[in-house]
C-alpha atoms as a PDB file:
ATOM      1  CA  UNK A   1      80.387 105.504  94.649  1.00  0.00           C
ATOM      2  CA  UNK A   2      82.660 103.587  97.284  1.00  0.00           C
ATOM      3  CA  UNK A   3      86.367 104.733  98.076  1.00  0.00           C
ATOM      4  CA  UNK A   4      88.454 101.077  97.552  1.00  0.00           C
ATOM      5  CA  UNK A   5      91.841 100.886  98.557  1.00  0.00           C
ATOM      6  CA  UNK A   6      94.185  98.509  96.306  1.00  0.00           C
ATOM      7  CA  UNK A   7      97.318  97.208  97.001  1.00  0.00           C
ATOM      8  CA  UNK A   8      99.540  93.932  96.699  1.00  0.00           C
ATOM      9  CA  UNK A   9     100.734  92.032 100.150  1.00  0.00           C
ATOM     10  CA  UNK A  10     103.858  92.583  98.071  1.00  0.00           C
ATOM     11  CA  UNK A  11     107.082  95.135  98.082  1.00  0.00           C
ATOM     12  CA  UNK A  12     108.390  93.525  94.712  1.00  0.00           C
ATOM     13  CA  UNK A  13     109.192  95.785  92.074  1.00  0.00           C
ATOM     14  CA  UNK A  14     107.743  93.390  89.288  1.00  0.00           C
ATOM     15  CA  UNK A  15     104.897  91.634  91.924  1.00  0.00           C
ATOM     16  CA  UNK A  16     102.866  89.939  90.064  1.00  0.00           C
ATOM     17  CA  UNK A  17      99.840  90.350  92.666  1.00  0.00           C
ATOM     18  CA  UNK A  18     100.606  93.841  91.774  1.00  0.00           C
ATOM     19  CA  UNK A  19      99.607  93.189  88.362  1.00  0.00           C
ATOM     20  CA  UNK A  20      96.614  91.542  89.201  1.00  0.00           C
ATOM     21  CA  UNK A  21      95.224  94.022  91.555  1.00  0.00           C
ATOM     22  CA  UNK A  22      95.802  96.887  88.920  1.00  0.00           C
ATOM     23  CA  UNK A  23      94.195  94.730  86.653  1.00  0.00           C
ATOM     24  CA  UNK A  24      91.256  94.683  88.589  1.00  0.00           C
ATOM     25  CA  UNK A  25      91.203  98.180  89.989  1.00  0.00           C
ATOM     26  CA  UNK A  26      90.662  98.751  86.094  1.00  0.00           C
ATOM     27  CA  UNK A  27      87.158  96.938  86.464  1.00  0.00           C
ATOM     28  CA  UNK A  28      86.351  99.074  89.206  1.00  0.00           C
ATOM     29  CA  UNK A  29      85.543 102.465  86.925  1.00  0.00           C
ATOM     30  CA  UNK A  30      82.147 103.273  89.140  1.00  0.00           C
ATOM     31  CA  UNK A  31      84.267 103.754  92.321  1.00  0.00           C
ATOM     32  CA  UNK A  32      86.975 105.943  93.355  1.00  0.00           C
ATOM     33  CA  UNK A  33      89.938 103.357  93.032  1.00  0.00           C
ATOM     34  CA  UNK A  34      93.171 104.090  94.879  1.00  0.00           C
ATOM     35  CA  UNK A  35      96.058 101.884  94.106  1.00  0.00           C
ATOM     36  CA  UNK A  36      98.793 101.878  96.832  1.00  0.00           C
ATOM     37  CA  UNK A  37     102.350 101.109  95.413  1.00  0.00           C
ATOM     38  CA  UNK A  38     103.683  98.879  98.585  1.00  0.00           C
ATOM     39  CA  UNK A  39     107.163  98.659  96.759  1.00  0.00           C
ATOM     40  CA  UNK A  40     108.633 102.006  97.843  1.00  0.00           C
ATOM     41  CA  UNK A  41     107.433 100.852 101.533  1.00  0.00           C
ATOM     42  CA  UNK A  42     110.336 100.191 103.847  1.00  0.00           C
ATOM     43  CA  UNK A  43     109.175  98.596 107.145  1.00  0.00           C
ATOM     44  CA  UNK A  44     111.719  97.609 109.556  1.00  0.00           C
ATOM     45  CA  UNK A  45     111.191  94.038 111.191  1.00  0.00           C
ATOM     46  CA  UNK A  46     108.310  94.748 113.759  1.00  0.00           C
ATOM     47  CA  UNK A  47     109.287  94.532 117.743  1.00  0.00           C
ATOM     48  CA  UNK A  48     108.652  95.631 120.930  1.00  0.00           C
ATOM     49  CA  UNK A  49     111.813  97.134 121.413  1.00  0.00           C
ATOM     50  CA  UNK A  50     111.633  99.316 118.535  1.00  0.00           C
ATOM     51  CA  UNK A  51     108.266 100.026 118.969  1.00  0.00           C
ATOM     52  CA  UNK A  52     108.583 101.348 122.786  1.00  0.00           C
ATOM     53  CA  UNK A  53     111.760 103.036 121.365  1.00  0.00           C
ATOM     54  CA  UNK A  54     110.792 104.808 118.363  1.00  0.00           C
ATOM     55  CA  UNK A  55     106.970 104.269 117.882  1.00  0.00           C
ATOM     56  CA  UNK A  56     105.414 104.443 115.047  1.00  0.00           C
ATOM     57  CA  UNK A  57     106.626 105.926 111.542  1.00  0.00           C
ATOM     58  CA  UNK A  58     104.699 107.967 109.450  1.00  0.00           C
ATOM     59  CA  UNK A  59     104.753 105.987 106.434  1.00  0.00           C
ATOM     60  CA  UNK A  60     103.142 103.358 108.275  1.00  0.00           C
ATOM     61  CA  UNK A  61     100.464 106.242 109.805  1.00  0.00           C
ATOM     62  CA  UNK A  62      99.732 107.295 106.198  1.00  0.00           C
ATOM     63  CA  UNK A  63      99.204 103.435 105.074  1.00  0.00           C
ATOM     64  CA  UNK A  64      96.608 103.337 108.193  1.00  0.00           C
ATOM     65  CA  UNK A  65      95.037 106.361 107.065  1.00  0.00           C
ATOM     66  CA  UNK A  66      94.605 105.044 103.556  1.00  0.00           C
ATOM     67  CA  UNK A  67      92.799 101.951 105.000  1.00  0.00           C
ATOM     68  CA  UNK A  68      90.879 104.206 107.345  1.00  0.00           C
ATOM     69  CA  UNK A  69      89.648 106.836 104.237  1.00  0.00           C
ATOM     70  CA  UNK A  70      88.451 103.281 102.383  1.00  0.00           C
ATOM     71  CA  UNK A  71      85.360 102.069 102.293  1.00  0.00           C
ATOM     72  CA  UNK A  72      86.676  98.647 101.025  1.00  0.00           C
ATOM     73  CA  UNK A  73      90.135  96.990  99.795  1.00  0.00           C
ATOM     74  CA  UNK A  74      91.494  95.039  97.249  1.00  0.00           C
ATOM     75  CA  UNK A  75      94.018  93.053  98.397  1.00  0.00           C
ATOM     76  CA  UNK A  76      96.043  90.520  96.397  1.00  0.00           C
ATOM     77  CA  UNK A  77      98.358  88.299  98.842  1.00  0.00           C
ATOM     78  CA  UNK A  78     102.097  86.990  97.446  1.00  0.00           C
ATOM     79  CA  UNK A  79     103.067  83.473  98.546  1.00  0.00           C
ATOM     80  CA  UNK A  80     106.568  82.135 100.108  1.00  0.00           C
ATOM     81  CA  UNK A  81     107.282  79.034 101.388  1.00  0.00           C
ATOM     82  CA  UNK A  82     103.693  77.916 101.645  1.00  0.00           C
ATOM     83  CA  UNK A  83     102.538  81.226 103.765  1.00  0.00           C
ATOM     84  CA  UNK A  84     101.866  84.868 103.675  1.00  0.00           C
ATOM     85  CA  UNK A  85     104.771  87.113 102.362  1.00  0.00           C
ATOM     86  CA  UNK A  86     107.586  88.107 105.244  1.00  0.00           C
ATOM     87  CA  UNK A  87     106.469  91.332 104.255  1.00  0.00           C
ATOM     88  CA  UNK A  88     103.080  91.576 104.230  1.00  0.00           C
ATOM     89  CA  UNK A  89     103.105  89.907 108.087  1.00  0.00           C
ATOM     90  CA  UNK A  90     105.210  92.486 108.921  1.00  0.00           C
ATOM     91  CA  UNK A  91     102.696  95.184 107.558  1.00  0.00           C
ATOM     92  CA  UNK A  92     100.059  93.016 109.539  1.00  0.00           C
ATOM     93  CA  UNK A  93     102.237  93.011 112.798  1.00  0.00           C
ATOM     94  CA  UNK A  94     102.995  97.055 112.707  1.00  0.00           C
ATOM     95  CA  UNK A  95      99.208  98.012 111.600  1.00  0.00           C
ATOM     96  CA  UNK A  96      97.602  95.525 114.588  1.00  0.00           C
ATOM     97  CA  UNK A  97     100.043  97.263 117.339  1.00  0.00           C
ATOM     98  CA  UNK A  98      99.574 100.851 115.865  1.00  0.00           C
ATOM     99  CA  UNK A  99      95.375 100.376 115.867  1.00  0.00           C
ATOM    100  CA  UNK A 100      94.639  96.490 116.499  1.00  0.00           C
ATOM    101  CA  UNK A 101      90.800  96.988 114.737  1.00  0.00           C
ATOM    102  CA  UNK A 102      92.668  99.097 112.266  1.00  0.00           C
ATOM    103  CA  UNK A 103      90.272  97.309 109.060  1.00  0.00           C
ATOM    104  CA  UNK A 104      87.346  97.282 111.248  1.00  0.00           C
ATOM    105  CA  UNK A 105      84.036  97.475 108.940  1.00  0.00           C
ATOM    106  CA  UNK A 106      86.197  97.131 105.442  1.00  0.00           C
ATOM    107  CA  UNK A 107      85.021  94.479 103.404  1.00  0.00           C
ATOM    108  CA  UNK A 108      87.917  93.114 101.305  1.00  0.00           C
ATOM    109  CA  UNK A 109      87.918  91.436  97.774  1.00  0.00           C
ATOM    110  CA  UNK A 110      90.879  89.271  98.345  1.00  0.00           C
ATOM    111  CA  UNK A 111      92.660  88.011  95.832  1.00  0.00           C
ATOM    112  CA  UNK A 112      96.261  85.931  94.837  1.00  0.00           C
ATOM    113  CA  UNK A 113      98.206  84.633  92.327  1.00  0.00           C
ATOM    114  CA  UNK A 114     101.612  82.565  91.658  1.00  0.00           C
ATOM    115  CA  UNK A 115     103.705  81.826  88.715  1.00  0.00           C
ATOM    116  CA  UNK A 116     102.337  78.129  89.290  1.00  0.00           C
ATOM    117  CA  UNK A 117      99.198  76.343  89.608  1.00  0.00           C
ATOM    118  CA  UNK A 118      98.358  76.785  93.147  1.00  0.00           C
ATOM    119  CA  UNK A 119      97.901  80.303  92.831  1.00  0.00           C
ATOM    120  CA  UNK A 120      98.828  81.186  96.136  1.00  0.00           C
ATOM    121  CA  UNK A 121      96.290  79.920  97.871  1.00  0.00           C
ATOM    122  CA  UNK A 122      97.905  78.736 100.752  1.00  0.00           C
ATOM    123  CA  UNK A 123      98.398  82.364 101.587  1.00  0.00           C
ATOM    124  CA  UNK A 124      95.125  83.306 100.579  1.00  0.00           C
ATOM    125  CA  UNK A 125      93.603  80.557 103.039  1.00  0.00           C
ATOM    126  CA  UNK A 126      95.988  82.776 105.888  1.00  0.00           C
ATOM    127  CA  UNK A 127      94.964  85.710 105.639  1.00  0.00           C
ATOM    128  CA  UNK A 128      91.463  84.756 105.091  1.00  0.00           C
ATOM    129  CA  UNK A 129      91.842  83.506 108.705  1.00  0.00           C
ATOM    130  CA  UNK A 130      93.718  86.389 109.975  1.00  0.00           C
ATOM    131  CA  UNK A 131      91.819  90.026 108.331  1.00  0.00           C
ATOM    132  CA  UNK A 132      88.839  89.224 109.887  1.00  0.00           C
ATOM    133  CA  UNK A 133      90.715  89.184 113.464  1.00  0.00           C
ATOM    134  CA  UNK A 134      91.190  93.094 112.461  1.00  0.00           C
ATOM    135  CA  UNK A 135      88.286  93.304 111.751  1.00  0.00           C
ATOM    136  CA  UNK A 136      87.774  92.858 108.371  1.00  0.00           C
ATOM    137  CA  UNK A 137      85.030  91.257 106.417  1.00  0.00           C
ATOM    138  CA  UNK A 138      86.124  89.288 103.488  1.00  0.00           C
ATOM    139  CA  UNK A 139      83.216  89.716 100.674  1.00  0.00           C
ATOM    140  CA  UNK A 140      84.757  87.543  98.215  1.00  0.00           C
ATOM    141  CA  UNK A 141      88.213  85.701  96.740  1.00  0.00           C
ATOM    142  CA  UNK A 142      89.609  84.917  93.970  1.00  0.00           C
ATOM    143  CA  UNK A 143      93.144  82.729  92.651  1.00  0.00           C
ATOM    144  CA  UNK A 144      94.310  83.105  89.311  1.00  0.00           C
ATOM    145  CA  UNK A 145      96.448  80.450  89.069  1.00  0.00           C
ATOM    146  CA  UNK A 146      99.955  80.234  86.399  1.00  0.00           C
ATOM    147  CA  UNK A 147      99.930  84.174  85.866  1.00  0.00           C
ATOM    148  CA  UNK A 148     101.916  84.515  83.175  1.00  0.00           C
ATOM    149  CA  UNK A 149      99.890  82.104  81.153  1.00  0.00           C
ATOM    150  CA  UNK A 150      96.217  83.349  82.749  1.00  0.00           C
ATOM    151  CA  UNK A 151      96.755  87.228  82.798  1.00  0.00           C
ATOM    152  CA  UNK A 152      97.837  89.216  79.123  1.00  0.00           C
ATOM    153  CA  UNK A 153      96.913  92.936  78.476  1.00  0.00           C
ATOM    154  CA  UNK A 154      93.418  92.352  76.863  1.00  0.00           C
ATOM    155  CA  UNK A 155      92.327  90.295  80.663  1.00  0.00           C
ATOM    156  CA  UNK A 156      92.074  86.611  81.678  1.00  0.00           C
ATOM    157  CA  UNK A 157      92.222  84.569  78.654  1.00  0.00           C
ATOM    158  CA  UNK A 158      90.783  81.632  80.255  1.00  0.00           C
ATOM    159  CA  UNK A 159      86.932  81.889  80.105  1.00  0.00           C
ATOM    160  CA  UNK A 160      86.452  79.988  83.623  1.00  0.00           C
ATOM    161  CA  UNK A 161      88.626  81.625  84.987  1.00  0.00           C
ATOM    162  CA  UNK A 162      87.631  85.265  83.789  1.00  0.00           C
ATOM    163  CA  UNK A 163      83.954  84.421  84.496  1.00  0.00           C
ATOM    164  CA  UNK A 164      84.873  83.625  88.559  1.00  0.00           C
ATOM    165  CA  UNK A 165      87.067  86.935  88.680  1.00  0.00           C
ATOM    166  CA  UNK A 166      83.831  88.503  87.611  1.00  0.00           C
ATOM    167  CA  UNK A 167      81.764  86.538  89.666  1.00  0.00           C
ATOM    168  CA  UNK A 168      84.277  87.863  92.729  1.00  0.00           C
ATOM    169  CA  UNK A 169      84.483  91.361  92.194  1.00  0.00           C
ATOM    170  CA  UNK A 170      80.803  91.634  91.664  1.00  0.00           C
ATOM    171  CA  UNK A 171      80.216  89.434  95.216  1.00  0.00           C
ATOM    172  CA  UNK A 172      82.476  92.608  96.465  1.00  0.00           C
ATOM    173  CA  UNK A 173      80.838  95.139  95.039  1.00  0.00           C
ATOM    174  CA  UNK A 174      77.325  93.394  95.821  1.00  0.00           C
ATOM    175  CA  UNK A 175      78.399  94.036  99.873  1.00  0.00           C
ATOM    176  CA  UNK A 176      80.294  97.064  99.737  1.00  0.00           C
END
């Protein structure tokens, strides 16, 4: 039984990459799940000068120690404006300074989703490109594309799609 961290690259209230990790934490009943809330998380804007001036605050040492207790994460990335979420490059920026390897040996099912057909993936392509630089291994992906159509409370309604979330999380689970 693996320890899996899940969270959403979101601080939304209503995130609907929320959703869909929760959703499939749910799948994940052989495995001690942890789903991390990252609305209540208040980040200031990472720099240098606050850094050298105040360091590091505990809420972001107990989000490292949450990564570091996993032995994998679910991650489900938010899209704006064609990139990763101000706020989850922010959580990037503040994790790399506080431990720059800090998801060294964590293989991640990554995951995103939009209200609209492109299902995030232009986020999902960027931090495909930039986990692995902290060491991450990304075991699978997946983009479920117009949520609110795709995802009701009995699952994915459309068969394709349900069978490649499926497919995903048991390419994760196959590595982890």
């Amino acid at each position: 039984m693996s320890k899996i961290l899940a969270f959403a690259g979101s601080n939304s209230s209503s995130s609907i990459n929320y959703k869909l990790v929760n959703f499939t934490a749910g799948l994940l009943s052989d495995h001690n799940v942890t789903l991390l809330d990252m609305a209540a998380v208040n980040l200031p804007l990472y720099s240098e000068d606050l850094e050298k001036n105040e360091g590091f605050s505990a809420e972001l040492k107990e989000i490292k120690e949450a990564i570091s207790n996993a032995d994998a994460l679910v991650l489900s990335v938010n899209e704006h404006n064609s990139g990763l979420s101000s706020f989850f490059k922010n959580l990037l920026d503040w994790l790399s300074r506080y431990d720059r390897n800090f998801l060294e040996n964590k293989k991640v099912l990554l995951l995103s989703t939009s209200p609209g057909k492109r299902a995030a993936i232009s986020a999902k392509e960027q931090a495909s490109g930039m986990l692995p630089r902290f060491g991450a291994e990304i075991a699978a992906t997946f983009s479920l594309p117009s949520f609110y159509d795709n995802l009701k409370e009995d699952g994915i309604i459309d068969p394709d799609l349900n069978k490649s979330h499926k497919e995903a999380i048991d390419q994760f689970l196959a590595k982890i």
